[in-house]
Protein backbone atom coordinates (compact mmCIF):
# COMPACT_ATOMS: atom_id res chain seq x y z
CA UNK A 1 0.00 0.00 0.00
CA UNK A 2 1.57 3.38 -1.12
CA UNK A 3 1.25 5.94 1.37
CA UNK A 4 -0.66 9.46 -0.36
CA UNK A 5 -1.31 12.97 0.77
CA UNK A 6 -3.23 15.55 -1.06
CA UNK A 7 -2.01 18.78 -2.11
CA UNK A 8 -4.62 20.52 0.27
CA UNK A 9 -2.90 18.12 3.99
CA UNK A 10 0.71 19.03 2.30
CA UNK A 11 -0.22 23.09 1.82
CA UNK A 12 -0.92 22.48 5.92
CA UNK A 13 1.77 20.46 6.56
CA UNK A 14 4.09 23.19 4.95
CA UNK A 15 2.49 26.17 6.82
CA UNK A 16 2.89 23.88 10.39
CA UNK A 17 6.52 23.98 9.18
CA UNK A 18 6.71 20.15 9.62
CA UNK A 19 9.69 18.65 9.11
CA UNK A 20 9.84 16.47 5.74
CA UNK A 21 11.85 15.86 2.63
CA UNK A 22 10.10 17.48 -0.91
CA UNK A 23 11.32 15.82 -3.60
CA UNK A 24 10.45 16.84 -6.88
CA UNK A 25 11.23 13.87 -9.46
CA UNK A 26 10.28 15.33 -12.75
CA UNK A 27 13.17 16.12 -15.44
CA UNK A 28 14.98 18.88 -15.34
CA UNK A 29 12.78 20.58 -18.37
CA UNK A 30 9.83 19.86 -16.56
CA UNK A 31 11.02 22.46 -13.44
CA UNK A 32 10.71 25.13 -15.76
CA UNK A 33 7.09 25.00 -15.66
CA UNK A 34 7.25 25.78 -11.93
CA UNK A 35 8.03 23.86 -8.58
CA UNK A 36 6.88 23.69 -5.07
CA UNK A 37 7.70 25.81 -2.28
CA UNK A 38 10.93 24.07 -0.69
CA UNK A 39 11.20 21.14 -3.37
CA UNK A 40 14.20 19.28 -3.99
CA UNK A 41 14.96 18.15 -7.21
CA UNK A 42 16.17 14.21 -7.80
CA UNK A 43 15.22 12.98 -11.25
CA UNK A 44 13.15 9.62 -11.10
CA UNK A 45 15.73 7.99 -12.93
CA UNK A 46 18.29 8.95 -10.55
CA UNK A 47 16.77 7.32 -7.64
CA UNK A 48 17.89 4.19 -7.52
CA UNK A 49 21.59 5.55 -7.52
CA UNK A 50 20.87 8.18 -5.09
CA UNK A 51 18.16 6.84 -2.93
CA UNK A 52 21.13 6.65 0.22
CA UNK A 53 20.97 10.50 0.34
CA UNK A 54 17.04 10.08 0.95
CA UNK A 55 16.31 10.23 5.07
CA UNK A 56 14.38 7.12 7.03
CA UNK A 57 13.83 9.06 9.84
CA UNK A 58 11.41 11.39 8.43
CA UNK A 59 8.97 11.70 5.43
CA UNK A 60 9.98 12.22 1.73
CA UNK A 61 7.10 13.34 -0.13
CA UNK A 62 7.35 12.82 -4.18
CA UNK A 63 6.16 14.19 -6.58
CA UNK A 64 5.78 14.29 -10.33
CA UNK A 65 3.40 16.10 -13.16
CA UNK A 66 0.50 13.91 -12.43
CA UNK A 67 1.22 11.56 -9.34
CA UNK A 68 1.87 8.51 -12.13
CA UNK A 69 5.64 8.98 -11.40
CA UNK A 70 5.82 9.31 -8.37
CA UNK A 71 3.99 6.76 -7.25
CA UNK A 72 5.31 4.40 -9.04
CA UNK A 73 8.92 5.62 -7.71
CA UNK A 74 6.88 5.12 -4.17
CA UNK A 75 6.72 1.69 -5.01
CA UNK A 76 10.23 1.24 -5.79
CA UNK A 77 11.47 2.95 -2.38
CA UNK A 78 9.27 1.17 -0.26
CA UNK A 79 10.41 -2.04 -1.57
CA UNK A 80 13.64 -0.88 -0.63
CA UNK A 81 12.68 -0.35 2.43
CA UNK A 82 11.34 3.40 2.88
CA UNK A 83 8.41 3.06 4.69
CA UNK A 84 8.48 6.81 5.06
CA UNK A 85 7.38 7.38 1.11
CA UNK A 86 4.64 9.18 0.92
CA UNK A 87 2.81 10.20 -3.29
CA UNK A 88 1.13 13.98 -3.69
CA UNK A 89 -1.67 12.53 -5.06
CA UNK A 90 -2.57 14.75 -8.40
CA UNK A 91 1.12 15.59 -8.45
CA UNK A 92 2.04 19.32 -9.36
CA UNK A 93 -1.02 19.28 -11.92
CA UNK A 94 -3.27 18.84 -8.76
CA UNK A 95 -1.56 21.54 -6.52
CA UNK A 96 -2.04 23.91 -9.32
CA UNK A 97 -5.49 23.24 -9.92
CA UNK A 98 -6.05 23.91 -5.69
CA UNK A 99 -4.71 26.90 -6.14
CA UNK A 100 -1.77 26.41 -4.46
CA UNK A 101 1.54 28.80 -5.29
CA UNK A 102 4.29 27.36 -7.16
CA UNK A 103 7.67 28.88 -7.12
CA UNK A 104 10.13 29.73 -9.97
CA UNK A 105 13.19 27.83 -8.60
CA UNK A 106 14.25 24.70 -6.16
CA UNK A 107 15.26 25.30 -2.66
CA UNK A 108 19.28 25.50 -2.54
């Protein structure tokens, strides 16, 4: 079972200032169409190379165009062992559409 949270729980978990990982895993001339506040930016087909750098101790929230991506790339890390995966559900597309902000550039 892949763990989801809507874009409306993740605006709220953002403004609480809770303490998670936002990893955006589109390519990098997707990012030009906007991010999220804070994201960090690890291509999907990266992960499996990179996936060490990713915390266990706290949540990494993915996220792709749609939520296809990303949950799929869920999938993958929690067969890996990440039970702390967690898919935006509706992906950028759906964070958008609630009228959430998007920003021009990653977090450094």
């Amino acid at each position: 079972m892949i763990k989801e949270i809507d874009a409306y729980d993740l605006q709220t978990r953002i403004a609480e200032g809770d303490d998670f990982v936002l990893l955006d895993i589109r390519s990098d001339g997707e990012l030009a169409q906007g991010v999220l506040p804070d994201a960090q930016h690890l291509p999907m087909h990266l992960i499996p190379m990179r996936m060490t750098e990713l915390p266990k101790d706290k949540d990494v929230i993915l996220y792709c165009h749609s939520g296809a991506r990303s949950y799929h790339a869920c999938a993958y890390l929690a067969q890996q062992g990440y039970g702390n995966a967690i898919n935006l559900r509706g992906g950028i597309l759906g964070w958008a559409r609630s009228g959430y902000q998007l920003a021009t550039r990653l977090a450094s």
